[in-house]
Protein backbone atom coordinates (compact mmCIF):
# COMPACT_ATOMS: atom_id res chain seq x y z
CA UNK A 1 5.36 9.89 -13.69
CA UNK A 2 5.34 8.75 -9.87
CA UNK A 3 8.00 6.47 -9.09
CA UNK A 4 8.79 4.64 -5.66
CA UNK A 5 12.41 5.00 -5.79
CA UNK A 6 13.66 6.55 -9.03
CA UNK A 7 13.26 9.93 -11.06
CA UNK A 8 10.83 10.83 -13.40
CA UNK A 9 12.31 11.29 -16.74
CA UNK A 10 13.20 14.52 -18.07
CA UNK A 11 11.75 15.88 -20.06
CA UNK A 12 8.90 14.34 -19.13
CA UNK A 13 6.97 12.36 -21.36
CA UNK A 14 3.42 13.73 -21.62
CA UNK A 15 1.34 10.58 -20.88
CA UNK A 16 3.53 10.57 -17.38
CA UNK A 17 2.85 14.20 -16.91
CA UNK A 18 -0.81 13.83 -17.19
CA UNK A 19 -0.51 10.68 -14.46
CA UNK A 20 1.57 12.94 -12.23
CA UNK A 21 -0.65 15.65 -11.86
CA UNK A 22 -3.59 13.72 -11.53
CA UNK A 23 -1.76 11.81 -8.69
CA UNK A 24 -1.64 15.00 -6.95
CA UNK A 25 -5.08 16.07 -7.46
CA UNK A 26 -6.88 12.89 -6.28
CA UNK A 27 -5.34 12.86 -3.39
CA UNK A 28 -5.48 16.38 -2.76
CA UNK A 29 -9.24 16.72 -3.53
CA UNK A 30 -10.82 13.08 -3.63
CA UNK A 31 -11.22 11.31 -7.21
CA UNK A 32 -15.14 12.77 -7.82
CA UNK A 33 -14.10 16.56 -6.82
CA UNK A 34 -11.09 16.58 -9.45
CA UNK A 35 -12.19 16.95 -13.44
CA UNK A 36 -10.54 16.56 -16.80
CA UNK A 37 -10.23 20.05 -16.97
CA UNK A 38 -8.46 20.49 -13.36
CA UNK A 39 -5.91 17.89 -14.89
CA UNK A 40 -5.51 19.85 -18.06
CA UNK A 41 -4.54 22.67 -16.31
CA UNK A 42 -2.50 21.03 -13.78
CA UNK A 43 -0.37 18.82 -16.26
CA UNK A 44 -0.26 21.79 -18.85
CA UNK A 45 -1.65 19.67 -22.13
CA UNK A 46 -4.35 19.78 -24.04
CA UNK A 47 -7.66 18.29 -23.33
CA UNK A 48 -7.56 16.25 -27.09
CA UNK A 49 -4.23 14.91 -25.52
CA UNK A 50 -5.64 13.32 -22.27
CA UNK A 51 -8.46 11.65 -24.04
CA UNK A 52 -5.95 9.89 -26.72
CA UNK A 53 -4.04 8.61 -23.92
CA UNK A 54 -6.44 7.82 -21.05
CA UNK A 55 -10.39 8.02 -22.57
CA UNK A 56 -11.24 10.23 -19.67
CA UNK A 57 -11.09 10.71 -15.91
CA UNK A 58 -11.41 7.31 -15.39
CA UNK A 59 -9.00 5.79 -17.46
CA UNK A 60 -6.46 8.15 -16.17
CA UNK A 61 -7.37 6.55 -12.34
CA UNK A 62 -7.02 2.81 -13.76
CA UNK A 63 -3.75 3.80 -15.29
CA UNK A 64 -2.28 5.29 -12.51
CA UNK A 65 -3.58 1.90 -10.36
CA UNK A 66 -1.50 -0.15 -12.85
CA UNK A 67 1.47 2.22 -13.15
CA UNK A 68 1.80 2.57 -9.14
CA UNK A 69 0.64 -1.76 -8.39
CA UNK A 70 3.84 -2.49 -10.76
CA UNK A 71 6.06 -0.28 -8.38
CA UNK A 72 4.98 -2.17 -5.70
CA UNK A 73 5.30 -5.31 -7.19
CA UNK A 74 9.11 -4.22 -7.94
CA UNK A 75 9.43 -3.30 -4.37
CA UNK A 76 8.13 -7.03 -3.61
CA UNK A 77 11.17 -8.44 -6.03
CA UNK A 78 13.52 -6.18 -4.92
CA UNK A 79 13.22 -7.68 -1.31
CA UNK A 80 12.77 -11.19 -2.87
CA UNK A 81 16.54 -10.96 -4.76
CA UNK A 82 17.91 -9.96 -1.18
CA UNK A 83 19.39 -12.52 1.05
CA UNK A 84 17.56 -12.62 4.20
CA UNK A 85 15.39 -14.43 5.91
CA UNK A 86 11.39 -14.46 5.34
CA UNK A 87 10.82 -12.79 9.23
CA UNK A 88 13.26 -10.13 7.77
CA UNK A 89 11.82 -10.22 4.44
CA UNK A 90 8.58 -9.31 6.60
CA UNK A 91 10.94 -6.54 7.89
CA UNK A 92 12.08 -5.17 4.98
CA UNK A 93 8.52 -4.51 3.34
CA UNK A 94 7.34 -2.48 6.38
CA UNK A 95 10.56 -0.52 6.67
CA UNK A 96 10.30 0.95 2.54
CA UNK A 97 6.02 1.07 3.65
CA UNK A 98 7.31 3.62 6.53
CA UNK A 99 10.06 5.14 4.39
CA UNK A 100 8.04 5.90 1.05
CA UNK A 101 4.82 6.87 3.50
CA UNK A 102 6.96 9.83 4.38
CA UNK A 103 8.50 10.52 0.96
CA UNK A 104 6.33 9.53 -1.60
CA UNK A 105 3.15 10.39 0.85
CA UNK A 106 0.93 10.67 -2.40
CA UNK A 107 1.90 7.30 -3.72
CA UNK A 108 1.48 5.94 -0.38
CA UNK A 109 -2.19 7.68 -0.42
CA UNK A 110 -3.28 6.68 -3.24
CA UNK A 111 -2.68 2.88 -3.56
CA UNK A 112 -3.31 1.90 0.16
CA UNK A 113 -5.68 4.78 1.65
CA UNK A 114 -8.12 5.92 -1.46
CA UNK A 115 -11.24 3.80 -1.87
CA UNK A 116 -10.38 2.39 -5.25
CA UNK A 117 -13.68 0.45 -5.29
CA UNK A 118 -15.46 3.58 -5.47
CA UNK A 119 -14.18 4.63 -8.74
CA UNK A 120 -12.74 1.51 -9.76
CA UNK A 121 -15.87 -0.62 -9.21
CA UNK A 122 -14.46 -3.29 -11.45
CA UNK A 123 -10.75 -3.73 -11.11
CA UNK A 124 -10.03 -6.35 -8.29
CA UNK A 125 -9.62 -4.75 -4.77
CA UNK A 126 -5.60 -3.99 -3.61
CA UNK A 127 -5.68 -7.27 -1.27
CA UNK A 128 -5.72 -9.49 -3.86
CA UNK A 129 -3.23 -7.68 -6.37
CA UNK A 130 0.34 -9.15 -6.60
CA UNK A 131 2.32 -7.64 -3.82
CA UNK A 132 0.00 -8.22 -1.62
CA UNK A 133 -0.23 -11.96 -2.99
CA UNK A 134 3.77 -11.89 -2.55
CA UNK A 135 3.26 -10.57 1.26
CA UNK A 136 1.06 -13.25 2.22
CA UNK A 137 3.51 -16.11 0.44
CA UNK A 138 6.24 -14.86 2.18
CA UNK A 139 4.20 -15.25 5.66
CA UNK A 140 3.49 -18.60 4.50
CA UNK A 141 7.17 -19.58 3.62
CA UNK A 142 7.76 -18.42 6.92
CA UNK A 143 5.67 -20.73 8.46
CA UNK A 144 6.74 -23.63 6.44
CA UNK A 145 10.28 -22.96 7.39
CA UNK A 146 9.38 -22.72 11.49
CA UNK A 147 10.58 -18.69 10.82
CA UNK A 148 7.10 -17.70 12.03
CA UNK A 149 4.60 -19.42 14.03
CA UNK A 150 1.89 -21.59 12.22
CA UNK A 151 -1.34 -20.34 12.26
CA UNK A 152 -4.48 -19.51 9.42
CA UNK A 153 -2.34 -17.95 6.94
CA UNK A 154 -4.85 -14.96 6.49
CA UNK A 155 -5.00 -14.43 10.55
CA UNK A 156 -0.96 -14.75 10.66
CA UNK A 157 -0.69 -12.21 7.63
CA UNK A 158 -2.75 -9.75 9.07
CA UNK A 159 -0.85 -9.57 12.40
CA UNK A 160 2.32 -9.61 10.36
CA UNK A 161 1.23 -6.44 8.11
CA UNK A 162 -1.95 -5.18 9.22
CA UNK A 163 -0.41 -2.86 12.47
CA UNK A 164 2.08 -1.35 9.59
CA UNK A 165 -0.64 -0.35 7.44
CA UNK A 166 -2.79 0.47 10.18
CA UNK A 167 -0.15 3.00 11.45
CA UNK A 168 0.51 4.41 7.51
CA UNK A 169 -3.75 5.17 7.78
CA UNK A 170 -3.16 7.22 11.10
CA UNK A 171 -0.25 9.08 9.63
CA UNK A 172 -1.85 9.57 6.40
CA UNK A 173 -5.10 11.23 7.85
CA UNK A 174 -3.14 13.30 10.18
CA UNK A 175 -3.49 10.95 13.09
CA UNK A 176 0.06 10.43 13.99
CA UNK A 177 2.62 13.28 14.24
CA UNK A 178 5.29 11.35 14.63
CA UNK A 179 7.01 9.81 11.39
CA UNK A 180 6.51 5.85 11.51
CA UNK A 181 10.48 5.59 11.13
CA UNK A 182 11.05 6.78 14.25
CA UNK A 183 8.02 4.20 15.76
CA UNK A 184 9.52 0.89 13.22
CA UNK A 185 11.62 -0.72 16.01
CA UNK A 186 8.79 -0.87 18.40
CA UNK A 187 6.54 -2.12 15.89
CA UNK A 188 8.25 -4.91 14.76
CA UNK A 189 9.60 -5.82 18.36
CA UNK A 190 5.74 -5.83 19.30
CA UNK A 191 4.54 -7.44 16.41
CA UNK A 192 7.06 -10.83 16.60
CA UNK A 193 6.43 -10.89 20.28
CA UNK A 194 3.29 -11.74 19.54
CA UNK A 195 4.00 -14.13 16.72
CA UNK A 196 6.92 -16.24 18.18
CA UNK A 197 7.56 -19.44 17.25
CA UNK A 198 7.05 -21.06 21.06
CA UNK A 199 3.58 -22.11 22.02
CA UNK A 200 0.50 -20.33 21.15
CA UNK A 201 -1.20 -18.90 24.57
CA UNK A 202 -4.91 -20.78 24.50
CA UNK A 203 -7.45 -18.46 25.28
CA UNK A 204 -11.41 -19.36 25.74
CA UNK A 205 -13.84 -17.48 23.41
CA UNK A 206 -15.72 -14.55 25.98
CA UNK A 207 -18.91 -15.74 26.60
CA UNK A 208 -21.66 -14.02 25.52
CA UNK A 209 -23.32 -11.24 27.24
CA UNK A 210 -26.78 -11.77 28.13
CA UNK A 211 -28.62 -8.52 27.44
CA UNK A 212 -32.17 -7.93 29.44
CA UNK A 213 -35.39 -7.07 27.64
């Protein structure tokens, strides 16, 4: 089974065996170019064995969604039982992002780079799951506490998170040689520059271009 930040059991169960090698080959091949058969062979059970546990292809996908959204939602808990601040709360979440991006790449792939709603056309998209949920409350709490300057909570949210998971999407497709560890302090010095607590620079909307017929 793939964790976040413990060991799979061993032996391993066969349910978690079956979830671990499919892991692998979705994000090695794509979810429509792997078959029930590729993760028969991969996971070493039988084929009467994936269809007791999972139904099919499918199932095995949504299972794995749920398995790897409740790691991330005890990453989110984890950070919530430490003491610190919501701005290093904010912190804290990016760092493990950068940290399991490099060492549990395929987990990382999976849950915040595959096109879920592709295959998945009627679970509820990754924005609006629980950690994500938890991300945005902490922004908020933030906020509320003067941590982090007011603003649309969705706009202020993005800014907060959406560089980090920008920068896992370049290193997952290649993009970025570097590891993001190495590129975290300049990240987050960047990123609460822009989203100090003094007063918000006004800026006019560009007006439009006129374009001639």
């Amino acid at each position: 089974m793939p964790y976040l930040n413990k060991a799979a059991p061993s032996p391993e169960p066969l349910d978690c065996r079956i979830l671990s090698a499919a892991l692998d080959l979705f994000v090695e091949r794509g979810f429509h170019n792997v078959s029930v058969h590729d993760v028969q062979r991969e996971s070493q059970v039988s084929i009467g064995s994936i269809y007791k546990h999972f139904g099919g292809k499918e199932g095995i996908a949504k299972a794995l969604y749920y398995h790897l959204l409740n790691e991330f939602e005890e990453m989110m808990n984890q950070v919530m039982e430490e003491d610190l601040s919501n701005r290093e709360r904010c912190n804290r979440i990016i760092a493990l992002l950068f940290e399991y991006t490099e060492s549990r790449r395929n987990i990382i792939e999976y849950m915040l780079h595959a096109k879920h709603r592709e295959f998945l056309p009627n679970e509820p998209p990754i924005c609006s799951s629980t950690p994500f949920k938890v991300m945005r409350s902490i922004v908020q709490q933030g906020m509320d506490a003067g941590e982090i300057r007011s603003g649309n909570p969705w706009v202020v949210a993005s800014t907060v998170f959406g560089g980090a998971i920008r920068m896992i999407h370049l290193r997952l497709d290649g993009v970025m040689e570097q590891p993001l560890t190495e590129c975290y302090d300049e990240l987050i010095d960047c990123m609460w520059r822009g989203l100090s607590t003094g007063e918000a620079v006004k800026r006019k909307r560009p007006q439009a271009v006129e374009v001639a017929g």
